[in-house]
C-alpha atoms as a PDB file:
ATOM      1  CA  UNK A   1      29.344 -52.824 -83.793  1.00  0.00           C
ATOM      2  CA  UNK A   2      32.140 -53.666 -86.231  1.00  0.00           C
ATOM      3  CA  UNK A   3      34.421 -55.527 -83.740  1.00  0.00           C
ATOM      4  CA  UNK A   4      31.085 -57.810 -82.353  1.00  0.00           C
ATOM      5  CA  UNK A   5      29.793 -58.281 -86.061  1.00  0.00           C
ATOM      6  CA  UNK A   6      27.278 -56.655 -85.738  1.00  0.00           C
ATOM      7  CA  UNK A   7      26.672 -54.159 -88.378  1.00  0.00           C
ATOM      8  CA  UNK A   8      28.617 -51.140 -89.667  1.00  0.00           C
ATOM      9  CA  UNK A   9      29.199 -47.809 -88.285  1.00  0.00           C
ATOM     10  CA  UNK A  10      28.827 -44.777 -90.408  1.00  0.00           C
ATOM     11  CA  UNK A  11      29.824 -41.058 -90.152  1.00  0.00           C
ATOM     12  CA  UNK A  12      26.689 -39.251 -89.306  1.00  0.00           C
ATOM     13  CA  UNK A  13      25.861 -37.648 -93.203  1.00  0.00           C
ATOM     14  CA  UNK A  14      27.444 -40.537 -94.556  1.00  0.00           C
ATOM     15  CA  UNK A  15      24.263 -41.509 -96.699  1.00  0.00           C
ATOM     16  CA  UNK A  16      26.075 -43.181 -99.769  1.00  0.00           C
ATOM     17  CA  UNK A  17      28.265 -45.556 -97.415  1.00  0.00           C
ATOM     18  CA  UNK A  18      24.940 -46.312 -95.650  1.00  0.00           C
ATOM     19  CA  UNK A  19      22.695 -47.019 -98.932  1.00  0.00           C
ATOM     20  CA  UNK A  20      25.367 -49.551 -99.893  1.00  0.00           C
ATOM     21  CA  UNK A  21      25.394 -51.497 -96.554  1.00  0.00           C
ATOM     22  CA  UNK A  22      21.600 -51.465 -96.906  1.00  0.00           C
ATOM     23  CA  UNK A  23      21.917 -52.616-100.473  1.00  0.00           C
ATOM     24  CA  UNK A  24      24.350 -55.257 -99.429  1.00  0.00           C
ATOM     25  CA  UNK A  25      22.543 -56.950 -96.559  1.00  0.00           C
ATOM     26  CA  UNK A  26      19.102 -56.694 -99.098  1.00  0.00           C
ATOM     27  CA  UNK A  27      21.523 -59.059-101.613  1.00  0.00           C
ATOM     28  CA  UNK A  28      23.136 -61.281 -99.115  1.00  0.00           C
ATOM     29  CA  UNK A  29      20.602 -62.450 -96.941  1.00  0.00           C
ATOM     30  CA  UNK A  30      23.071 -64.909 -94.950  1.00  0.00           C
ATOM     31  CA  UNK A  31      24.970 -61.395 -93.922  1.00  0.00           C
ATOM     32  CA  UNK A  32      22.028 -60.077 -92.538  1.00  0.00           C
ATOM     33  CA  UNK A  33      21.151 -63.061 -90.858  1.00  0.00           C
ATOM     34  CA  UNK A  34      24.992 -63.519 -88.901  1.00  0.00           C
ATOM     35  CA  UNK A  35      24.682 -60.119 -88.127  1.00  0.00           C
ATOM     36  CA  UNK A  36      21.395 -59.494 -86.518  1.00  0.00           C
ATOM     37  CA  UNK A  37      23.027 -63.016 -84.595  1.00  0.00           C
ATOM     38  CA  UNK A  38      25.707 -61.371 -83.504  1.00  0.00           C
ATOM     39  CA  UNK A  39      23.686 -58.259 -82.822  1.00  0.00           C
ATOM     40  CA  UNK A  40      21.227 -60.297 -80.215  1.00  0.00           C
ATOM     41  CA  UNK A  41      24.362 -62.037 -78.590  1.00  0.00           C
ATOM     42  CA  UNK A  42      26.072 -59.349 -77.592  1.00  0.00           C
ATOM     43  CA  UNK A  43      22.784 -57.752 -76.326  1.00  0.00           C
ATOM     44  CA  UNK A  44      22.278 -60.959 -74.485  1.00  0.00           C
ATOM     45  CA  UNK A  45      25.828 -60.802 -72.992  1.00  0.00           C
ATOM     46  CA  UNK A  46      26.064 -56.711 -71.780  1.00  0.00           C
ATOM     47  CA  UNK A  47      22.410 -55.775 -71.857  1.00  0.00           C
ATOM     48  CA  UNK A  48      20.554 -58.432 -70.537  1.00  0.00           C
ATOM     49  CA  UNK A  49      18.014 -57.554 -68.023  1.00  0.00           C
ATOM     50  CA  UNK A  50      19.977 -58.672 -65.280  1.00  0.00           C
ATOM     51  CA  UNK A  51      23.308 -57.110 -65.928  1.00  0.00           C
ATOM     52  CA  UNK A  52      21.201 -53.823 -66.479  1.00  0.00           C
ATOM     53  CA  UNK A  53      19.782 -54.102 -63.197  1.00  0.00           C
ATOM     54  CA  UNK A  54      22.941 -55.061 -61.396  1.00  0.00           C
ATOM     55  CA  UNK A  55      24.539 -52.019 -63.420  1.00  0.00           C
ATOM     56  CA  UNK A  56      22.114 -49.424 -61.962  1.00  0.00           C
ATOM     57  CA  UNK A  57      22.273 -51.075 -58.227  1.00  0.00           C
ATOM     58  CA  UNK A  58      26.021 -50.126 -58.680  1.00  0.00           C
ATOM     59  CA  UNK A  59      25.532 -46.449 -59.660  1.00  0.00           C
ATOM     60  CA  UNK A  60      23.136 -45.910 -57.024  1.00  0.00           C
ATOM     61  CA  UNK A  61      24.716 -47.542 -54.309  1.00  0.00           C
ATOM     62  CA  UNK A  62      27.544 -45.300 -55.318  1.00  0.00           C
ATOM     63  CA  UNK A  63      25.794 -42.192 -55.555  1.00  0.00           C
ATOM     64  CA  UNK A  64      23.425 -42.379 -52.235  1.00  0.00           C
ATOM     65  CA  UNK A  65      24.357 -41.147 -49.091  1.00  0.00           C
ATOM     66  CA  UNK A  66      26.345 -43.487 -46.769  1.00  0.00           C
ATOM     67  CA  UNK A  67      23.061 -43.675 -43.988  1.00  0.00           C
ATOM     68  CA  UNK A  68      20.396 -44.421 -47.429  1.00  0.00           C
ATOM     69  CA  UNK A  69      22.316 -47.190 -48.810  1.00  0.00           C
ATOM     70  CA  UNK A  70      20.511 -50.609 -49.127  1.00  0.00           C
ATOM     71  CA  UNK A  71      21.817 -53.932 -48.324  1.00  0.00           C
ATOM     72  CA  UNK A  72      20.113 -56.208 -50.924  1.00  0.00           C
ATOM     73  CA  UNK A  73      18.543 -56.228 -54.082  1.00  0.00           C
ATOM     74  CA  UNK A  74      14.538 -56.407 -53.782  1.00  0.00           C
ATOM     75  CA  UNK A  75      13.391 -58.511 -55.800  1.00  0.00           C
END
């Protein structure tokens, strides 16, 4: 999240570090804004629905049986 500018990451139980990111974004609106950006660009760029779908045709043409596998992508 860090490296993409996306947000923070926090140990779990970390609850002070976490109020203060909170309180931060609350007071600097323009922060918030570049990261929830950031946040839907990188989304867009490794989770968009076609990646996801090309990701899971991988891992199941990988993981069927040679004489089950498909050739294509229905749509």
């Amino acid at each position: 999240m860090q490296n993409h500018g996306c947000g923070r990451w926090f140990a779990n139980g970390d609850l002070a570090q976490l109020a203060d990111w909170i309180r931060q974004l609350r007071v600097q609106p323009e922060l918030a804004a570049a990261c929830g950006a950031a946040a839907r660009e990188l989304l867009l760029s490794s989770a968009s629905p076609q990646i996801v779908t090309e990701r899971y045709w991988s891992l199941l043409q990988r993981h069927l049986p040679a004489d089950k596998q498909l050739n294509t992508l229905a749509p």
